[in-house]
C-alpha atoms as a PDB file:
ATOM      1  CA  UNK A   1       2.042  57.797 -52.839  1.00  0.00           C
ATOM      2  CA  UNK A   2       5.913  58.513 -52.267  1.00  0.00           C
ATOM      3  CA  UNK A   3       5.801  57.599 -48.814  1.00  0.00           C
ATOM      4  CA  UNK A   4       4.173  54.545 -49.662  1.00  0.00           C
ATOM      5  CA  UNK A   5       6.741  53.669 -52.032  1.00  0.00           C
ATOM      6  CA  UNK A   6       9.491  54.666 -49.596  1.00  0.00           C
ATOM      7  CA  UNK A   7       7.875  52.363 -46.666  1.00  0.00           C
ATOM      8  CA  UNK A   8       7.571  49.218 -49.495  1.00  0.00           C
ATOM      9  CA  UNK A   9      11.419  49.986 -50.185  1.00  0.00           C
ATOM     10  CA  UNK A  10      12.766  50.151 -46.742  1.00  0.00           C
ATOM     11  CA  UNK A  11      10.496  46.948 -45.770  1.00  0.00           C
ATOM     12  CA  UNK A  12      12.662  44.937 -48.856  1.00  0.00           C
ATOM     13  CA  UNK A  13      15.832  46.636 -47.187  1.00  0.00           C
ATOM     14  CA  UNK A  14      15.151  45.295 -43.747  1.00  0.00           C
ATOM     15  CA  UNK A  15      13.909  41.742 -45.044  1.00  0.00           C
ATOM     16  CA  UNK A  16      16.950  41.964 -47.484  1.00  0.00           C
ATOM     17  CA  UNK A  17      19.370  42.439 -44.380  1.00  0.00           C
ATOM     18  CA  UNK A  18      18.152  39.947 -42.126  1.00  0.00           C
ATOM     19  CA  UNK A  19      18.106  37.488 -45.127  1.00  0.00           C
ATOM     20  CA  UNK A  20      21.824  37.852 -45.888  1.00  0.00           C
ATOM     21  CA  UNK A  21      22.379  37.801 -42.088  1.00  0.00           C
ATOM     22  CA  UNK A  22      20.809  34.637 -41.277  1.00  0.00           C
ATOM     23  CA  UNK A  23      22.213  33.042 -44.309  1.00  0.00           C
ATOM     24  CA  UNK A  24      23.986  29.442 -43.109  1.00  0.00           C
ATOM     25  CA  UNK A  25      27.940  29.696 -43.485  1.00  0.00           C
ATOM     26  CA  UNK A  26      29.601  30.062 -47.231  1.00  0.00           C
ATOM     27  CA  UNK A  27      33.111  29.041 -45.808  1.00  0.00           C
ATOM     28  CA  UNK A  28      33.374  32.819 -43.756  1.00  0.00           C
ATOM     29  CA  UNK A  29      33.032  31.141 -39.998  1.00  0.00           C
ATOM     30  CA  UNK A  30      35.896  29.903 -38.654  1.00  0.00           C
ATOM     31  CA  UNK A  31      37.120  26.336 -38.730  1.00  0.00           C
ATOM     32  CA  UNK A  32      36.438  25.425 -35.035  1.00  0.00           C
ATOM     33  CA  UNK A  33      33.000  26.086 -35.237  1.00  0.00           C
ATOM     34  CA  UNK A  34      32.054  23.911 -38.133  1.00  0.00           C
ATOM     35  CA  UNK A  35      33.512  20.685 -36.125  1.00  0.00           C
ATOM     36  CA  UNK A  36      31.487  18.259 -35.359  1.00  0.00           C
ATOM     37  CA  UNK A  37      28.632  19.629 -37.194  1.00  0.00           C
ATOM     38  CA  UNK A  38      27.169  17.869 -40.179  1.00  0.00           C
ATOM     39  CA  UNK A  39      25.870  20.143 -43.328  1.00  0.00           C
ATOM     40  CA  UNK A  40      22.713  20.056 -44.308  1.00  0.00           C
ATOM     41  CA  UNK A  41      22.073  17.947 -47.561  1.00  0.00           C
ATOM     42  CA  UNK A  42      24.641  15.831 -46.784  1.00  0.00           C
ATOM     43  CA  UNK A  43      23.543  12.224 -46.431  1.00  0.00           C
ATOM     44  CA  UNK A  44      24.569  10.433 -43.405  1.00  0.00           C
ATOM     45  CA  UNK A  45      25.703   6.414 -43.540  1.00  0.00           C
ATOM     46  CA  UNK A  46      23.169   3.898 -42.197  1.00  0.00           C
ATOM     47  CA  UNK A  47      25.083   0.876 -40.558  1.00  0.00           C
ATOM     48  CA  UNK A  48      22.920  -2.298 -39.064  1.00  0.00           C
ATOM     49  CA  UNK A  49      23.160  -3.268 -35.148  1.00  0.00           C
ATOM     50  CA  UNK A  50      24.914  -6.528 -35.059  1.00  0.00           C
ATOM     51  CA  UNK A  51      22.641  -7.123 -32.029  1.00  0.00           C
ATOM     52  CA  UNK A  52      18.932  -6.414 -33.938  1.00  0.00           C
ATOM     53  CA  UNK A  53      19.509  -5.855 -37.100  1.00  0.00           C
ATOM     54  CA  UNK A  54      18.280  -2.283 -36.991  1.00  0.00           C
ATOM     55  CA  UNK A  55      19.554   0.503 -38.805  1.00  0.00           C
ATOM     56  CA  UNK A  56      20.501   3.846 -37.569  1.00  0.00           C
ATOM     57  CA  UNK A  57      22.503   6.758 -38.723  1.00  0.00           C
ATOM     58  CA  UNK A  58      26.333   5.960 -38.335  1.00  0.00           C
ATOM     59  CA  UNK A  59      26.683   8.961 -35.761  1.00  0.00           C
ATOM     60  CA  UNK A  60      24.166   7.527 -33.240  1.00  0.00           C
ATOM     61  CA  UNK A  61      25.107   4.304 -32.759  1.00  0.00           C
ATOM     62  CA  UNK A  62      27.855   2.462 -30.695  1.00  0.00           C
ATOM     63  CA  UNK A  63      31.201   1.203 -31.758  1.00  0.00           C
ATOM     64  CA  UNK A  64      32.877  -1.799 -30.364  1.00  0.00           C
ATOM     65  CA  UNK A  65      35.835  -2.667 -32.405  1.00  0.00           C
ATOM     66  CA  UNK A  66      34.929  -3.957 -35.557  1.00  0.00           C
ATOM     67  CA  UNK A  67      31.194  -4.028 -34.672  1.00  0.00           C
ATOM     68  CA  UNK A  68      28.395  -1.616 -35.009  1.00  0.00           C
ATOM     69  CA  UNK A  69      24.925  -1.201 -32.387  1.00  0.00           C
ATOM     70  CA  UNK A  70      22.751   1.010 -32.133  1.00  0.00           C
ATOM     71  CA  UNK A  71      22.376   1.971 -28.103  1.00  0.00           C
ATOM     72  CA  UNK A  72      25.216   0.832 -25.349  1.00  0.00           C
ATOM     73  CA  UNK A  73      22.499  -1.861 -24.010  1.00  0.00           C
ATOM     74  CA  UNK A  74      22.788  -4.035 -27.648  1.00  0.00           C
ATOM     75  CA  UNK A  75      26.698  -3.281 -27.497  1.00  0.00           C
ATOM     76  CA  UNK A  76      26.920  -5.010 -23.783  1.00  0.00           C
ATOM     77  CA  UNK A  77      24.292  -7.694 -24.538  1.00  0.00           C
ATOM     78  CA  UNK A  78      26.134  -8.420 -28.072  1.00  0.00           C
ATOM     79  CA  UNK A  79      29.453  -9.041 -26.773  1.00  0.00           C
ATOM     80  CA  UNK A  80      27.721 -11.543 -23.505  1.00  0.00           C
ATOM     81  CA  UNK A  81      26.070 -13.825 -26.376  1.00  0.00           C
ATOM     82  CA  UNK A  82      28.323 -16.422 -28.136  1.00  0.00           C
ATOM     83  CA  UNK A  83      27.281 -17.128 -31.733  1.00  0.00           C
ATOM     84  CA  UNK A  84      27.888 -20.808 -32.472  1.00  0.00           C
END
């Protein structure tokens, strides 16, 4: 029965460990390595394509100036078309 107890012990130990291990970041990594990255939970802006209207996260879509699309193709094709 003690070795029993002893194996159930060092089993919540090990998962324990790995646990705290794997834990994401709470501010301890380094700057550098946090750029660039976005945190979970954190909502990302949607912005429309001024080609299709579509709307796709802010960081996956193409800037061109003031204007906003959502692939390269929509940015070229957007600034060929003259709106009246």
């Amino acid at each position: 029965m003690r070795n029993l107890l002893l194996l159930v012990l060092a089993l919540v130990g090990i998962w324990w460990v790995r646990r705290a291990l794997n834990r994401p970041g709470d501010g301890d990594t380094p700057a550098g390595k946090q750029t660039g990255e976005r945190r979970k939970g954190v909502p990302e802006r949607m912005v429309a394509c001024g080609y299709c209207g579509v709307h796709v996260p802010e960081s996956e879509g193409v800037r061109d100036g003031e204007r906003f699309f959502c692939c390269e193709e929509h940015r070229r094709l957007g600034t060929q078309r003259q709106e009246p």
